[in-house]
Protein backbone atom coordinates (compact mmCIF):
# COMPACT_ATOMS: atom_id res chain seq x y z
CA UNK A 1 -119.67 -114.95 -69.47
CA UNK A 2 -123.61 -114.59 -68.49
CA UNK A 3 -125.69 -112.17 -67.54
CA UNK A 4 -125.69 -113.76 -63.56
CA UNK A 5 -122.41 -113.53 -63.60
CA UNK A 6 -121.87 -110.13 -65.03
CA UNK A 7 -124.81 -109.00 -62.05
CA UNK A 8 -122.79 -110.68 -59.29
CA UNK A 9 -119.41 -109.71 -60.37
CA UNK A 10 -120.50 -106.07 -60.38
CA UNK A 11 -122.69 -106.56 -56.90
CA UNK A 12 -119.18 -107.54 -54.99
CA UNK A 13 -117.01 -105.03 -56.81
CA UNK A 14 -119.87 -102.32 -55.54
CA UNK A 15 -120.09 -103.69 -52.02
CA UNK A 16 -115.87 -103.89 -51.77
CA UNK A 17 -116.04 -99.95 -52.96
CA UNK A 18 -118.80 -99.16 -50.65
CA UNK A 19 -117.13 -100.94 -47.40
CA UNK A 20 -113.57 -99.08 -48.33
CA UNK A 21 -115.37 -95.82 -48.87
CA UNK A 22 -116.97 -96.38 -45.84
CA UNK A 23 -113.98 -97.21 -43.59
CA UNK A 24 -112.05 -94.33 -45.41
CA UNK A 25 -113.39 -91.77 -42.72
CA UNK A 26 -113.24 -93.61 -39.51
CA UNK A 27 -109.19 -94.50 -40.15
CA UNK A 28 -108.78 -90.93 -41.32
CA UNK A 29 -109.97 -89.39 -38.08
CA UNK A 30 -108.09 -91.39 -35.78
CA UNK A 31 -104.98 -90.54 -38.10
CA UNK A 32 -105.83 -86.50 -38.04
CA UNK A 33 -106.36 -87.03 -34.15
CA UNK A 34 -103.13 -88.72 -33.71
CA UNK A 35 -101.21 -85.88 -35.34
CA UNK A 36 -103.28 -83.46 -33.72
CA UNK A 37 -102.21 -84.58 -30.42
CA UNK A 38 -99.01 -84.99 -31.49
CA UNK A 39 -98.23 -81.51 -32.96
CA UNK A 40 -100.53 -79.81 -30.60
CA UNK A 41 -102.03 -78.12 -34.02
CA UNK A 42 -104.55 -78.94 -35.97
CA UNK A 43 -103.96 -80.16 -39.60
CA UNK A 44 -107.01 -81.84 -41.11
CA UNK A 45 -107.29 -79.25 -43.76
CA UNK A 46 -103.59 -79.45 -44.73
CA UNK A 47 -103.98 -83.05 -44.82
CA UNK A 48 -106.93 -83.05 -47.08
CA UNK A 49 -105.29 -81.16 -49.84
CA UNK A 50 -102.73 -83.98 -49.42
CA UNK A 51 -104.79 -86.53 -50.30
CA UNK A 52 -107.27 -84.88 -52.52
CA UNK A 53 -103.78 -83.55 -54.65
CA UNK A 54 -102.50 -86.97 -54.91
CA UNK A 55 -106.30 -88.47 -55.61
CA UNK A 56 -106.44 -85.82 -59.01
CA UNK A 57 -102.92 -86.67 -60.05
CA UNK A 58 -103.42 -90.40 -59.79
CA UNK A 59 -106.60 -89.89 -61.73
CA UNK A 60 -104.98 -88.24 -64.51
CA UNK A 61 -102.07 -90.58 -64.68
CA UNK A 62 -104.68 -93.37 -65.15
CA UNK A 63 -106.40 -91.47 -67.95
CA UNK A 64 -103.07 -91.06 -69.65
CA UNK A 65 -102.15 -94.51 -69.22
CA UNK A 66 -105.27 -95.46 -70.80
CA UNK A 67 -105.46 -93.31 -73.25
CA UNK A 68 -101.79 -94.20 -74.61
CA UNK A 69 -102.00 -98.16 -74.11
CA UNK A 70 -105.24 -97.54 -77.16
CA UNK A 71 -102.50 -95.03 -79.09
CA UNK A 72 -99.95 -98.57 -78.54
CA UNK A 73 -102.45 -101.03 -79.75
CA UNK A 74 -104.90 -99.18 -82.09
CA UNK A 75 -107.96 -99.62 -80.19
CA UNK A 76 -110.55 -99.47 -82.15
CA UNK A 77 -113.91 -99.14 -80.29
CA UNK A 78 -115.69 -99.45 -83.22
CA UNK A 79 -115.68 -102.89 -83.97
CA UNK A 80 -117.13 -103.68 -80.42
């Protein structure tokens, strides 16, 4: 409700995005080396377009969520 509080709020939500962002890579790897040793082939490309297919879609299904919940309820971001 304060300007501190706004500033620390948004310090730990940027640290939490930075540490997963961070650890992202390191648990990848050891996931595209287990299946690598697994399948005796590698993958990692294959893998990528996975997850960078399912990172767009779930992008746009947030956009449309948002984007009909102000349809629903008239947002009006004008009177803000």
């Amino acid at each position: 409700s304060d300007a501190i509080g706004f500033y620390i709020i948004n310090f730990l939500t940027g640290v939490s995005a930075a540490m997963f962002t961070i650890m992202l890579s390191p648990v990848l790897a050891d996931c595209y080396d287990e299946i690598t040793v697994k399948t005796n082939k590698h993958h990692e490309a294959t893998l990528v377009g996975f997850r960078n297919f399912f990172l767009r879609i779930s992008v746009a299904i947030q956009s449309l969520i948002v984007a009909i919940i102000h349809i629903i309820t008239f947002y009006n971001s004008l009177i803000m």
